[in-house]
Structure formats: C-alpha cells, structure tokens
PDB file of N, CA and C in Angstrom:
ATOM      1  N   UNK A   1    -210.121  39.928 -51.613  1.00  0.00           N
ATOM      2  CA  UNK A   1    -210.573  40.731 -52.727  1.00  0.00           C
ATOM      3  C   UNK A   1    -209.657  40.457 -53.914  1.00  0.00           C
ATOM      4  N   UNK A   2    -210.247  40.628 -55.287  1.00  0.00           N
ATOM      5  CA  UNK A   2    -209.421  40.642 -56.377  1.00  0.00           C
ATOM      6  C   UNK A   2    -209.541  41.777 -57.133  1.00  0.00           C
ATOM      7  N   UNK A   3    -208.123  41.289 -58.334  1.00  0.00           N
ATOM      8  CA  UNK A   3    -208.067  42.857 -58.673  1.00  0.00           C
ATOM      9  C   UNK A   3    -209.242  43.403 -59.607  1.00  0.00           C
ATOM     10  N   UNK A   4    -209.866  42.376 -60.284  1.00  0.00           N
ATOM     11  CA  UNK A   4    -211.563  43.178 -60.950  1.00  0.00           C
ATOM     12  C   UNK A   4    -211.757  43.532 -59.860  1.00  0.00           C
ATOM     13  N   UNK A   5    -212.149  43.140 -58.603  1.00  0.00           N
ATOM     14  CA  UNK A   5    -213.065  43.475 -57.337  1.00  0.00           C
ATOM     15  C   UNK A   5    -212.205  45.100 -57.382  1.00  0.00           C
ATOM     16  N   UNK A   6    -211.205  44.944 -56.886  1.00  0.00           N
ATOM     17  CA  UNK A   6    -210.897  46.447 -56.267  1.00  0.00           C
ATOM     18  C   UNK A   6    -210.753  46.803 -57.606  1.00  0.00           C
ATOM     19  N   UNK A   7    -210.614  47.083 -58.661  1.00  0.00           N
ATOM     20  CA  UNK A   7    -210.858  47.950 -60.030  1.00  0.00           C
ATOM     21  C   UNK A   7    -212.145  48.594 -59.588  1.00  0.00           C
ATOM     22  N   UNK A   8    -213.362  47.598 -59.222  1.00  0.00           N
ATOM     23  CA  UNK A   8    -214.427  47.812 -59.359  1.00  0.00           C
ATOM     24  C   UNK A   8    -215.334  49.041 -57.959  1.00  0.00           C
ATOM     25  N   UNK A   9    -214.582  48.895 -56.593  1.00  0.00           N
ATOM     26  CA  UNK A   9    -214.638  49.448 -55.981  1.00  0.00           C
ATOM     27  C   UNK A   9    -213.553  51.009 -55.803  1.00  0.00           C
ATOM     28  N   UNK A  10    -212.771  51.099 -56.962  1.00  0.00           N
ATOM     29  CA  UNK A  10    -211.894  52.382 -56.731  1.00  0.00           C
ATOM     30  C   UNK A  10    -212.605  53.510 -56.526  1.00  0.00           C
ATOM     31  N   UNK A  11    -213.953  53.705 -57.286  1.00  0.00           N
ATOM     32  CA  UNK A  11    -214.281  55.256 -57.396  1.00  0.00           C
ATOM     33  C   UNK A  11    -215.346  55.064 -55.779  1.00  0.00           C
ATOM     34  N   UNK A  12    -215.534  54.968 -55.386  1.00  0.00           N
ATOM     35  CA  UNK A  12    -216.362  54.044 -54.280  1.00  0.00           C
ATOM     36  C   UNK A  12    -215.291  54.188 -52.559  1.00  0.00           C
ATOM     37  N   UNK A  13    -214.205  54.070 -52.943  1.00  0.00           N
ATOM     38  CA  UNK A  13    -212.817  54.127 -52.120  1.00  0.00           C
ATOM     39  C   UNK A  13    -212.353  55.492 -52.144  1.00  0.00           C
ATOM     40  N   UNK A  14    -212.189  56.282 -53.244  1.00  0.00           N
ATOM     41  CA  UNK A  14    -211.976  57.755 -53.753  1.00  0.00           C
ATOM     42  C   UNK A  14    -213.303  58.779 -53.106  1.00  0.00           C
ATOM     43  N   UNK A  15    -214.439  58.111 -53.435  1.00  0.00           N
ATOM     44  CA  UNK A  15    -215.903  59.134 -52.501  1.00  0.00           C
ATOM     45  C   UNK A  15    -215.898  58.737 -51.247  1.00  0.00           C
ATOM     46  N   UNK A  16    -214.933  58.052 -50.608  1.00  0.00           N
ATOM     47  CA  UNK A  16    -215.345  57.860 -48.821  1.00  0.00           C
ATOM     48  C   UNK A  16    -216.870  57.092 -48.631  1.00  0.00           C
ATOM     49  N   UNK A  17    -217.085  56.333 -49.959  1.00  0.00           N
ATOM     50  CA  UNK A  17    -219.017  55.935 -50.166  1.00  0.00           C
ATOM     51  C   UNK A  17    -218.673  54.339 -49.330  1.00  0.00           C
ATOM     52  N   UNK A  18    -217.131  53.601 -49.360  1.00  0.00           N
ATOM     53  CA  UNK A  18    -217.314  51.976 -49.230  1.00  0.00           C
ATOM     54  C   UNK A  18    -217.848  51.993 -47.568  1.00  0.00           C
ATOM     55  N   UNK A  19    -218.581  50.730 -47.733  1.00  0.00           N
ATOM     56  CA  UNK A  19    -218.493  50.391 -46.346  1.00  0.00           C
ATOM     57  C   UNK A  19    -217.380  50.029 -45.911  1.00  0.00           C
ATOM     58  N   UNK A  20    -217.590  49.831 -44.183  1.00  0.00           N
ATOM     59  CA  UNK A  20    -216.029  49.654 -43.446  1.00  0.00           C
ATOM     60  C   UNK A  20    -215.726  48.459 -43.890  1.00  0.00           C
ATOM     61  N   UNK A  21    -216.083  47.391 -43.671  1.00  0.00           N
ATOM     62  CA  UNK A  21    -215.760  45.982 -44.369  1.00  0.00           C
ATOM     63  C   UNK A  21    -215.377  45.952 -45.612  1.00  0.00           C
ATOM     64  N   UNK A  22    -215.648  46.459 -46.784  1.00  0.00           N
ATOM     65  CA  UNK A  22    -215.503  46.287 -47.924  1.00  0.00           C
ATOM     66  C   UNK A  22    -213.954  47.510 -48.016  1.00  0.00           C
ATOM     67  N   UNK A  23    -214.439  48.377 -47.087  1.00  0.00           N
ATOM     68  CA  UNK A  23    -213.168  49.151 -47.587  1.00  0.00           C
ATOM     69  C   UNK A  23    -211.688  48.758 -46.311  1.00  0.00           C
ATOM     70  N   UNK A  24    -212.114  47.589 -45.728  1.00  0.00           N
ATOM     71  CA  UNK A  24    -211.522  46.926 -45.313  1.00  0.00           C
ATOM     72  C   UNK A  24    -210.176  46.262 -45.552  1.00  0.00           C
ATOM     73  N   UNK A  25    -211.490  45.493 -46.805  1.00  0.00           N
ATOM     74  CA  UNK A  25    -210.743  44.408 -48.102  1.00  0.00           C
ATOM     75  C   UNK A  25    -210.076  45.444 -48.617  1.00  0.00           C
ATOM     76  N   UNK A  26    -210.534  46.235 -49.245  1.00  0.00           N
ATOM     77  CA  UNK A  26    -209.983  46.986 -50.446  1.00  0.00           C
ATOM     78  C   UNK A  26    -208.662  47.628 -50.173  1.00  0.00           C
ATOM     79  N   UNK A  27    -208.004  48.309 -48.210  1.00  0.00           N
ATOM     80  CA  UNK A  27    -207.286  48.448 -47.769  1.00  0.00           C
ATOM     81  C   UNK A  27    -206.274  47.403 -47.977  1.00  0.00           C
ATOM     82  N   UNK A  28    -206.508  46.248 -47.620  1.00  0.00           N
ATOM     83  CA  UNK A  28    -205.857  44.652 -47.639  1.00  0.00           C
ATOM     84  C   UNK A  28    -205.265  44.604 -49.161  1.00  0.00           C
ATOM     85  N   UNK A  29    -205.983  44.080 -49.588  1.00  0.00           N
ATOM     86  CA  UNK A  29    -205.560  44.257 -51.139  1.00  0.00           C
ATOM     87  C   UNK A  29    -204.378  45.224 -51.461  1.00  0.00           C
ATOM     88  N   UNK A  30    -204.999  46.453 -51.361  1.00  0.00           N
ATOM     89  CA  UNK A  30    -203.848  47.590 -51.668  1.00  0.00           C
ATOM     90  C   UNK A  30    -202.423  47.723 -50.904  1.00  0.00           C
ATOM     91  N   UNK A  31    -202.655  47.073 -49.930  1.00  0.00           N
ATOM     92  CA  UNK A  31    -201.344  46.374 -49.149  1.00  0.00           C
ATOM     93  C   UNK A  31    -200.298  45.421 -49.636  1.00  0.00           C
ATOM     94  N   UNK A  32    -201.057  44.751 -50.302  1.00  0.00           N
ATOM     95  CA  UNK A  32    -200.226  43.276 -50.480  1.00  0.00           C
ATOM     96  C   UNK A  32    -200.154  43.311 -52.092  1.00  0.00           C
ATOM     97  N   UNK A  33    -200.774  44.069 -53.134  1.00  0.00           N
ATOM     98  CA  UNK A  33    -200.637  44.124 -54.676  1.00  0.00           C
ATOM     99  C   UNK A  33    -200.321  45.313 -55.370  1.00  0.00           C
ATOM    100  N   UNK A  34    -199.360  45.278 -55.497  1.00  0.00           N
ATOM    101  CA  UNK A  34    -198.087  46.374 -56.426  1.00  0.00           C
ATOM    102  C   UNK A  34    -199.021  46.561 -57.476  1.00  0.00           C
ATOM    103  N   UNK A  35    -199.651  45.733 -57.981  1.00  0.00           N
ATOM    104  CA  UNK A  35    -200.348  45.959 -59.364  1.00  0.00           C
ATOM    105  C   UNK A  35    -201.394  47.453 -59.355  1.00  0.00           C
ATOM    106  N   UNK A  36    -202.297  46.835 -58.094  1.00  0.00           N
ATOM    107  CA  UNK A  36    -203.351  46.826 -57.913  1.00  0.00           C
ATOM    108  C   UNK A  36    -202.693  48.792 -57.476  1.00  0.00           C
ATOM    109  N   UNK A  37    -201.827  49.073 -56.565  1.00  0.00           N
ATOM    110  CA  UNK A  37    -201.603  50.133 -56.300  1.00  0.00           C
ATOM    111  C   UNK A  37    -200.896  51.196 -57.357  1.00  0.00           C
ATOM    112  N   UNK A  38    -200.132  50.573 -58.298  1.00  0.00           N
ATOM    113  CA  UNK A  38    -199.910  51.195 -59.546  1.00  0.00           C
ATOM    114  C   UNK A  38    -200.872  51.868 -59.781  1.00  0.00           C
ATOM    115  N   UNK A  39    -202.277  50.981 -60.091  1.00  0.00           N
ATOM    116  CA  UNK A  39    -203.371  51.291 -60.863  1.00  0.00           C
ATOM    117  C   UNK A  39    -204.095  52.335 -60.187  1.00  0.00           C
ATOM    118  N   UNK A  40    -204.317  52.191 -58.717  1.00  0.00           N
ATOM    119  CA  UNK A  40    -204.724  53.244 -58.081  1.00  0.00           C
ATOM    120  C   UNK A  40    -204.196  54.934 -58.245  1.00  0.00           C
ATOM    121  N   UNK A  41    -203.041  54.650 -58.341  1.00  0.00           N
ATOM    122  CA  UNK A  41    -202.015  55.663 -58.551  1.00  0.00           C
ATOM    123  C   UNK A  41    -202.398  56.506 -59.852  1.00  0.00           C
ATOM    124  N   UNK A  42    -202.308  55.505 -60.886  1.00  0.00           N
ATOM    125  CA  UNK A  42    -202.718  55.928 -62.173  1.00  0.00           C
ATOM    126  C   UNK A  42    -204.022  56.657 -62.359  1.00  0.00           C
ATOM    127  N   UNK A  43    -205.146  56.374 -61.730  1.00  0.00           N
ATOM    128  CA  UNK A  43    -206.519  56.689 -61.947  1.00  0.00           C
ATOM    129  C   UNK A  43    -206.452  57.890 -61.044  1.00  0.00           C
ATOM    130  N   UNK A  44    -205.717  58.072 -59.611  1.00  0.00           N
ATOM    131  CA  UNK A  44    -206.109  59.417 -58.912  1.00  0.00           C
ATOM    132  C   UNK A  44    -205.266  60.370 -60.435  1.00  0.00           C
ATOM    133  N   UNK A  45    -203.914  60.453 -60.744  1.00  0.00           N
ATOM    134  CA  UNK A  45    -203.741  61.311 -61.694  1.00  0.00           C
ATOM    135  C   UNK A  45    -204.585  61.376 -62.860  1.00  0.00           C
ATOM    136  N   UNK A  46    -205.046  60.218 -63.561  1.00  0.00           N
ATOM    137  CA  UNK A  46    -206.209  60.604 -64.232  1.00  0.00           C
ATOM    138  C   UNK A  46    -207.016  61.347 -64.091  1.00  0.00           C
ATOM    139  N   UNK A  47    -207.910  61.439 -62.872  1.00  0.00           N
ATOM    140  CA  UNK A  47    -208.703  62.085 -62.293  1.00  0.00           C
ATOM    141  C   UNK A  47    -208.311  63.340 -61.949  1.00  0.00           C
ATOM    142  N   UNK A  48    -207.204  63.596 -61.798  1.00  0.00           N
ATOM    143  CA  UNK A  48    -206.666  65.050 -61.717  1.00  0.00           C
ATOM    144  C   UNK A  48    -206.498  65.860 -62.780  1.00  0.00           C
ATOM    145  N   UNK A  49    -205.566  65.114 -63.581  1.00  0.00           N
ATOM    146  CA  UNK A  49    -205.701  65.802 -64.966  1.00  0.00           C
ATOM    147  C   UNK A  49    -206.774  66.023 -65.583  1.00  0.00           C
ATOM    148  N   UNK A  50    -208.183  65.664 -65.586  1.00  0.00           N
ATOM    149  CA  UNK A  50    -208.923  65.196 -66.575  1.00  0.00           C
ATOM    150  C   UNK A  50    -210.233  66.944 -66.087  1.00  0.00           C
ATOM    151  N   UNK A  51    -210.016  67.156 -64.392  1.00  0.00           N
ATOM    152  CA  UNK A  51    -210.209  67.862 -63.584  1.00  0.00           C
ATOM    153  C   UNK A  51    -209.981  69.158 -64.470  1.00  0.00           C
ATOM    154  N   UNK A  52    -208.687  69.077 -64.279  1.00  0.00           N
ATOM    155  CA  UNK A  52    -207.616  70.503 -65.010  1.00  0.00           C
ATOM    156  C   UNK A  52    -207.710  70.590 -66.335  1.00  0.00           C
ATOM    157  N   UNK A  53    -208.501  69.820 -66.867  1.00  0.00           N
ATOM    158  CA  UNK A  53    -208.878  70.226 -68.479  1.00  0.00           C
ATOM    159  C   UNK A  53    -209.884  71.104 -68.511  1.00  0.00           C
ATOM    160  N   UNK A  54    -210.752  71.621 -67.533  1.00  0.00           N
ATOM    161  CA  UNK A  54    -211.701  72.233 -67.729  1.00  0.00           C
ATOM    162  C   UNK A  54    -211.419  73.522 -66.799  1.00  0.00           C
ATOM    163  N   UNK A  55    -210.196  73.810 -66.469  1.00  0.00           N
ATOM    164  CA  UNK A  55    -209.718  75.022 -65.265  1.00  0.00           C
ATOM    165  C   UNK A  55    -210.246  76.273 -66.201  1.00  0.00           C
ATOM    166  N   UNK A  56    -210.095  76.149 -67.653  1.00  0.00           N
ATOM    167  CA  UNK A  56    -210.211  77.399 -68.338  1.00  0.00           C
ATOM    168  C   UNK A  56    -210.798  77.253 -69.280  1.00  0.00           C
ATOM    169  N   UNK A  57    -212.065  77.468 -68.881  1.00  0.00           N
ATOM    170  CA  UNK A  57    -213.281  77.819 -69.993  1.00  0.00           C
ATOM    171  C   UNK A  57    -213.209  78.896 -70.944  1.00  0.00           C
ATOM    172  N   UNK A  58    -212.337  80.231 -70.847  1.00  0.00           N
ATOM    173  CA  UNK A  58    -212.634  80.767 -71.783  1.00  0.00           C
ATOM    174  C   UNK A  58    -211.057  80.465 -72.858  1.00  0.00           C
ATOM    175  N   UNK A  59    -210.436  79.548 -72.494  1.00  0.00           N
ATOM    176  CA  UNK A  59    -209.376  78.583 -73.850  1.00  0.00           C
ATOM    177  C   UNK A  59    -210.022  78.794 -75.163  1.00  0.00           C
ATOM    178  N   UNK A  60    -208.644  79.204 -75.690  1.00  0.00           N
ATOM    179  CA  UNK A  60    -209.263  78.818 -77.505  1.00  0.00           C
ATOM    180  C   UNK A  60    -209.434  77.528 -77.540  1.00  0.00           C
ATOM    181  N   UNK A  61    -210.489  77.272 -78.765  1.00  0.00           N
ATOM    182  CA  UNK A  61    -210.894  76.077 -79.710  1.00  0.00           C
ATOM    183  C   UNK A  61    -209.803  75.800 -80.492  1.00  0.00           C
ATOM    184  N   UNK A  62    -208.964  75.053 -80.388  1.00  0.00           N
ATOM    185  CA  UNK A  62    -207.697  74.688 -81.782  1.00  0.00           C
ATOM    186  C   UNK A  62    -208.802  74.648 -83.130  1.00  0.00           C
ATOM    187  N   UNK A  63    -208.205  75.360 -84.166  1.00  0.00           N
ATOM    188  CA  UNK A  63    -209.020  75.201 -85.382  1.00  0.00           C
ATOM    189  C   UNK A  63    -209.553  74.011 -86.133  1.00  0.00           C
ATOM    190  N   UNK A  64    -208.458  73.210 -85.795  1.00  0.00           N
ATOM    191  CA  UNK A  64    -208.702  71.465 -86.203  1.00  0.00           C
ATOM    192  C   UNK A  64    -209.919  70.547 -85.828  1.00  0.00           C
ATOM    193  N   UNK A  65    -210.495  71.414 -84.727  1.00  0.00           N
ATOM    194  CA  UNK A  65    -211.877  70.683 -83.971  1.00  0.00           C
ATOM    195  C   UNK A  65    -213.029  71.149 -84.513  1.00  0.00           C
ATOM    196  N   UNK A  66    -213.738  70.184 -85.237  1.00  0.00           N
ATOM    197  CA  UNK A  66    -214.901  70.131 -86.169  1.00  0.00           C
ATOM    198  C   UNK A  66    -215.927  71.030 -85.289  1.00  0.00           C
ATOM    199  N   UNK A  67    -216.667  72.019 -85.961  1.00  0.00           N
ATOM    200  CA  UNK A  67    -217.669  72.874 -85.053  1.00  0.00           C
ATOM    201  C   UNK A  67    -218.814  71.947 -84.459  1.00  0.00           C
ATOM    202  N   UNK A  68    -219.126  70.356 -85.271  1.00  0.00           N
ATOM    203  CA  UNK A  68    -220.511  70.088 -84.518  1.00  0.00           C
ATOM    204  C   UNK A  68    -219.817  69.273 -83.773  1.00  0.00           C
ATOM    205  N   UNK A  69    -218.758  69.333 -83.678  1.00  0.00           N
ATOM    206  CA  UNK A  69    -218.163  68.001 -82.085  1.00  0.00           C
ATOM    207  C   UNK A  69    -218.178  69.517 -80.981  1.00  0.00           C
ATOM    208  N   UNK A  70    -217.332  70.555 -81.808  1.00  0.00           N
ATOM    209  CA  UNK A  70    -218.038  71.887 -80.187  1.00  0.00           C
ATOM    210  C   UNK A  70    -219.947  71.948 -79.785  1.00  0.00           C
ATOM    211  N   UNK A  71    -220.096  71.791 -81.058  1.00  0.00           N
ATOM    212  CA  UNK A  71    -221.587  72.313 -80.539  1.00  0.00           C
ATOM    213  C   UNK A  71    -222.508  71.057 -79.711  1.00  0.00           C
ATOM    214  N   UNK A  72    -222.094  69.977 -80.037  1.00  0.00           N
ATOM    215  CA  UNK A  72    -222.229  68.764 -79.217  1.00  0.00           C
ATOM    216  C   UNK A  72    -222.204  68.797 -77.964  1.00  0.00           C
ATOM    217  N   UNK A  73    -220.496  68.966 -78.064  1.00  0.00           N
ATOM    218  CA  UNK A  73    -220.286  69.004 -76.286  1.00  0.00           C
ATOM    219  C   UNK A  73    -220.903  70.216 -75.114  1.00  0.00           C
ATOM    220  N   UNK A  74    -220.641  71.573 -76.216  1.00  0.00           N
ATOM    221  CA  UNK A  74    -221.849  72.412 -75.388  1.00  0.00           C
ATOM    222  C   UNK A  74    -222.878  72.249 -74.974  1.00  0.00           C
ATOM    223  N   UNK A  75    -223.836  71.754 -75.833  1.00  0.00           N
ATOM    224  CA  UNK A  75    -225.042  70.821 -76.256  1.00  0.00           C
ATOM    225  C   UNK A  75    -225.082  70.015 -74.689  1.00  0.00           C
ATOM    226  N   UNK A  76    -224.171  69.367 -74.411  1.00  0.00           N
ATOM    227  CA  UNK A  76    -224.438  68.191 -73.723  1.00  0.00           C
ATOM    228  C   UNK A  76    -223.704  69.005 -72.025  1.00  0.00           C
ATOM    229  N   UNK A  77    -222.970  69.867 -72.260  1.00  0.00           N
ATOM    230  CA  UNK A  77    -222.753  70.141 -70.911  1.00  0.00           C
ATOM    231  C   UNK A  77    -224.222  71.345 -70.854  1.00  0.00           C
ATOM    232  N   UNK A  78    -224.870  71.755 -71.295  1.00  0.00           N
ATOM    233  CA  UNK A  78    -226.051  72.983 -70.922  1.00  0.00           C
ATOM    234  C   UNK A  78    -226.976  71.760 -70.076  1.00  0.00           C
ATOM    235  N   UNK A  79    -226.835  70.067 -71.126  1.00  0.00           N
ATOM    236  CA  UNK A  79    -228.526  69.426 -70.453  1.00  0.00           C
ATOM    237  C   UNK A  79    -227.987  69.139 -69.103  1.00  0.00           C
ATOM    238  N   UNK A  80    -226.603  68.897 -68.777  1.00  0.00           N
ATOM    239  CA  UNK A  80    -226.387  68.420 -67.034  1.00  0.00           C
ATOM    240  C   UNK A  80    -226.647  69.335 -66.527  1.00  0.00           C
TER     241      UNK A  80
END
C-alpha cells in the first residue's frame, strides 16, 4: 500500500467499513511508515476536536460573524 492509498482508506479504517485484506495492507503500512502514522494521529484529533465544536449549541455567536454566514449554516444544518 501507499501513502495516497492509506490517506485514502483512513476514514474507511476509523468506521471498522475496510475489508480484512485491505485493512490488512493498511495495518502493514501503518507499521512500517512514521509518516503515514503521524498523519493518522493527526486526523483522529482532528476528528475529535472538530466533534467538540458542536458540544454546545446554545454558545454565543462572537459578534464578528456576519449574520448570513449564521443563517447559512443554520440553513444547511435544518436540510440534513
């Protein structure tokens, strides 16, 4: 496997979704490339933090944030 390849299979590795073979490779890989496990590293905290931005919905709006970028994003979390 390479490191586009396992870039490409991380979120895939993170849902328990890879097959055994592929998450095989992707085990292998993450064994033998410092890079490749940095990066892993980096994206689960991404994914954590990014999580914990939304712990508290009723947070003030900082005043600096334009009302149609709020009404947007409301906008767009009501259609999911």
């Amino acid at each position: 496997m390479t490191c586009r390849e396992f870039a490409d299979f991380i979120m895939g590795y993170l849902s328990a979704e890879l097959p055994d073979e592929t998450r095989r490779r992707f085990m292998r890989h993450l064994s033998l490339c410092d890079n490749c496990r940095a990066y892993l590293e980096s994206y689960e905290q991404t994914v954590k933090l990014g999580a914990r931005a939304f712990d508290d919905e009723d947070a003030a709006i900082p005043a600096a944030v334009p009302e149609d970028l709020i009404r947007a994003i409301l906008d767009a979390r009501r259609a999911s």
